[in-house]
C-alpha atoms as a PDB file:
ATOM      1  CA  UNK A   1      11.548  -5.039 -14.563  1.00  0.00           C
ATOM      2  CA  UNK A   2       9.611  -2.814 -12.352  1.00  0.00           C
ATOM      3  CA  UNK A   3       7.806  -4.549  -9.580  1.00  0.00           C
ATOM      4  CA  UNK A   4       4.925  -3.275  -7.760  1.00  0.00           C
ATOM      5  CA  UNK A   5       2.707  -4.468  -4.427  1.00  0.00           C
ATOM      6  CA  UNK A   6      -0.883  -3.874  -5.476  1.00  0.00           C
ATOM      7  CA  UNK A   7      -3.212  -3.699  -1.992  1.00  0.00           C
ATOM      8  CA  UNK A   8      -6.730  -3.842  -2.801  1.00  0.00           C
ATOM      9  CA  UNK A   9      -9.253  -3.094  -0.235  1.00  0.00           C
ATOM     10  CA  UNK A  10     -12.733  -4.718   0.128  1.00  0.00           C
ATOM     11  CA  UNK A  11     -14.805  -2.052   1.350  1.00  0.00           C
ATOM     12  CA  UNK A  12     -18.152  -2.497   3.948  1.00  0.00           C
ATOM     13  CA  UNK A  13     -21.302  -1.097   4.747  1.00  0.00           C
ATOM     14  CA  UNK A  14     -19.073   2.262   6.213  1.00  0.00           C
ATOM     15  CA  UNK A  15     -17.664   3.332   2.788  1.00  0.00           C
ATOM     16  CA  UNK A  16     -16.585   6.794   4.199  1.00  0.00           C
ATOM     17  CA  UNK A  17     -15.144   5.715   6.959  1.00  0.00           C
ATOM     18  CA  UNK A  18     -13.142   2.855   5.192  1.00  0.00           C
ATOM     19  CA  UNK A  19     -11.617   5.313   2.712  1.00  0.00           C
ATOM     20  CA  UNK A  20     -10.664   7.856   5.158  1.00  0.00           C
ATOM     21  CA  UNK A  21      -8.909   4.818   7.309  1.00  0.00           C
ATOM     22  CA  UNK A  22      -7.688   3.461   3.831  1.00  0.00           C
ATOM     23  CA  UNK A  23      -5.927   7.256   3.225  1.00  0.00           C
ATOM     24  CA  UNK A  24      -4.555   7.494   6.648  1.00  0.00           C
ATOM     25  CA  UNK A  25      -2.981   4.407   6.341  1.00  0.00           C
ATOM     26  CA  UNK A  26      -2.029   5.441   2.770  1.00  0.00           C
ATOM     27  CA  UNK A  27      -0.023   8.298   4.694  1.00  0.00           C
ATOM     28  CA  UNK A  28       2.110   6.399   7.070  1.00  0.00           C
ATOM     29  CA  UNK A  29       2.659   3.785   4.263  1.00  0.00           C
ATOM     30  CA  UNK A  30       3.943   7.010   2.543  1.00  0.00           C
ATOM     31  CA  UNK A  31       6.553   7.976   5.324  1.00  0.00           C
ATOM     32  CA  UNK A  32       7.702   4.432   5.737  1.00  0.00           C
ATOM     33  CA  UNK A  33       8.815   4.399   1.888  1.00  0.00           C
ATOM     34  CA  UNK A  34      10.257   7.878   1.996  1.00  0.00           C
ATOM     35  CA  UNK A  35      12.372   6.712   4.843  1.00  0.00           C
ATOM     36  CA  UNK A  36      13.493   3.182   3.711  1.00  0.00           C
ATOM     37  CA  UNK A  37      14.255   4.539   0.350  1.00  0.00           C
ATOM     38  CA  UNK A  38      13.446   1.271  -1.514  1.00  0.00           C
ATOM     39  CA  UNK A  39       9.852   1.427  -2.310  1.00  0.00           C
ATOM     40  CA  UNK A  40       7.881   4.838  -3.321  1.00  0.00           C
ATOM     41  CA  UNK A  41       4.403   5.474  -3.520  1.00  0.00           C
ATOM     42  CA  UNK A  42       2.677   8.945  -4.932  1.00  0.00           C
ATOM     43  CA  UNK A  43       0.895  10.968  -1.835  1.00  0.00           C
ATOM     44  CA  UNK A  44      -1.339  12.527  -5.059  1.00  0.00           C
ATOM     45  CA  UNK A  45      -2.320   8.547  -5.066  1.00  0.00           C
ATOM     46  CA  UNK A  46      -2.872   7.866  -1.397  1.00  0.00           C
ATOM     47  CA  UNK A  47      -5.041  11.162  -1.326  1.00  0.00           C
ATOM     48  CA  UNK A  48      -7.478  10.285  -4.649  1.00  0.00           C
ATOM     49  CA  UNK A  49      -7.336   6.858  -2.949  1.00  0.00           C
ATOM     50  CA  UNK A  50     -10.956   4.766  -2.779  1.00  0.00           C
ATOM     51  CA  UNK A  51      -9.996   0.866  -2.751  1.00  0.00           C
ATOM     52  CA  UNK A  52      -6.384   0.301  -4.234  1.00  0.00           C
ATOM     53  CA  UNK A  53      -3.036   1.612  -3.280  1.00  0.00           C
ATOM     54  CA  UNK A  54      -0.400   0.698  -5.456  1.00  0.00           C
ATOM     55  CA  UNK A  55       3.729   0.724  -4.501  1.00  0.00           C
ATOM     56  CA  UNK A  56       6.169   0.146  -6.535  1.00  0.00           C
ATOM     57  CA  UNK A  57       9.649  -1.479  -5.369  1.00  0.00           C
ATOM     58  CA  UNK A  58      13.236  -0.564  -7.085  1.00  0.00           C
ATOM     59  CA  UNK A  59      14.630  -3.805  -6.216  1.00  0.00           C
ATOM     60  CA  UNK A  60      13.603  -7.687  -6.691  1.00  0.00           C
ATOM     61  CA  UNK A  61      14.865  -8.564  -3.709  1.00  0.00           C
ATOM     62  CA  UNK A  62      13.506  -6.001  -1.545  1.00  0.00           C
ATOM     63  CA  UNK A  63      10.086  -7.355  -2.316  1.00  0.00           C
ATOM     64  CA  UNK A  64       9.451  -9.569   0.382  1.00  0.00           C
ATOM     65  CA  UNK A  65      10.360  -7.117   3.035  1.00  0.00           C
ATOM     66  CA  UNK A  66       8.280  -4.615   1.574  1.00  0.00           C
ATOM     67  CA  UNK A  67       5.291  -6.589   2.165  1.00  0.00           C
ATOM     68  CA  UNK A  68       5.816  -7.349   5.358  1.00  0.00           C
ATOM     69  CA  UNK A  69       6.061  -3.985   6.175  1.00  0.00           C
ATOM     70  CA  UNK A  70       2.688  -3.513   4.571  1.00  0.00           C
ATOM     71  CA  UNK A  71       1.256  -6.405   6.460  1.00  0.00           C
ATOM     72  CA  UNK A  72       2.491  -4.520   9.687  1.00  0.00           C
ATOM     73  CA  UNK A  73       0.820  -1.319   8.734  1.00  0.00           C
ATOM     74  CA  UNK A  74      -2.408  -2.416   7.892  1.00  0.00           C
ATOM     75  CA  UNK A  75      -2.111  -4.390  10.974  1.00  0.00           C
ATOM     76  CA  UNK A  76      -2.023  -0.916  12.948  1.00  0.00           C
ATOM     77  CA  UNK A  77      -4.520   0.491  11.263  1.00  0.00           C
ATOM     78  CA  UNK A  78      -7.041  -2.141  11.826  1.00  0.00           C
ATOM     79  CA  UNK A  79      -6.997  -2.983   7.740  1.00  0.00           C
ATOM     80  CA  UNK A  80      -5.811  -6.180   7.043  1.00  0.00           C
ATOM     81  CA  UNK A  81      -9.387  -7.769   7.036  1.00  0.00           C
ATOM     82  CA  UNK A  82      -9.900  -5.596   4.357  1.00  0.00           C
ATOM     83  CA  UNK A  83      -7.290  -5.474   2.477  1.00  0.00           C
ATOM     84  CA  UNK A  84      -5.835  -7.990  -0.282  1.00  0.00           C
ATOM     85  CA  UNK A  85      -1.702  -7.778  -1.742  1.00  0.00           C
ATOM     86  CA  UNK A  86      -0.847  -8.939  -4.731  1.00  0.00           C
ATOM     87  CA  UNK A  87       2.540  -8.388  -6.933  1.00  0.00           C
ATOM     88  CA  UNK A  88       2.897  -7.541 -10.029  1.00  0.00           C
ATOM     89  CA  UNK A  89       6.100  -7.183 -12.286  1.00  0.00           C
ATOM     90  CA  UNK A  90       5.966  -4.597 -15.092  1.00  0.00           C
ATOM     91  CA  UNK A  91       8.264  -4.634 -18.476  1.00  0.00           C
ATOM     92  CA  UNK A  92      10.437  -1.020 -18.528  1.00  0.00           C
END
């Protein structure tokens, strides 16, 4: 089963701004999975990016730690009032 973190974002009054914070964010949480090698998400995603960011996770048990990492992010970039996770486990 594939399993994916799904991070919505609630944005405010500032859409612009939100979205462009939402895509830099996008790009870090980007590196981070290129580098850890566990989780991948598409940079064509993070750049046509509005209000959901999805990243998908090769391994059940690397789900947990995945979302902390995301938690830590969006902590950084001043997101995590805004933003929402939620997992979701796909058939193959």
């Amino acid at each position: 089963m594939a399993r994916q973190i799904i991070i919505n974002f609630i944005l405010g009054p500032d859409r612009s701004s939100d979205i462009h914070r939402i895509r830099n964010f996008g790009e870090d949480l980007y590196r981070h999975c290129r580098n850890d090698g566990w989780a991948s998400i598409s940079i064509a995603d993070v750049d046509r990016a509005t209000n959901q960011l999805r990243v998908s996770i090769r391994s059940a048990r690397r789900v947990c730690r995945t979302a902390q990492m995301i938690e830590r992010l969006l902590v950084q970039h001043f997101l995590s009032d805004l933003a929402q996770l939620s997992e979701v486990n796909q058939r193959e």
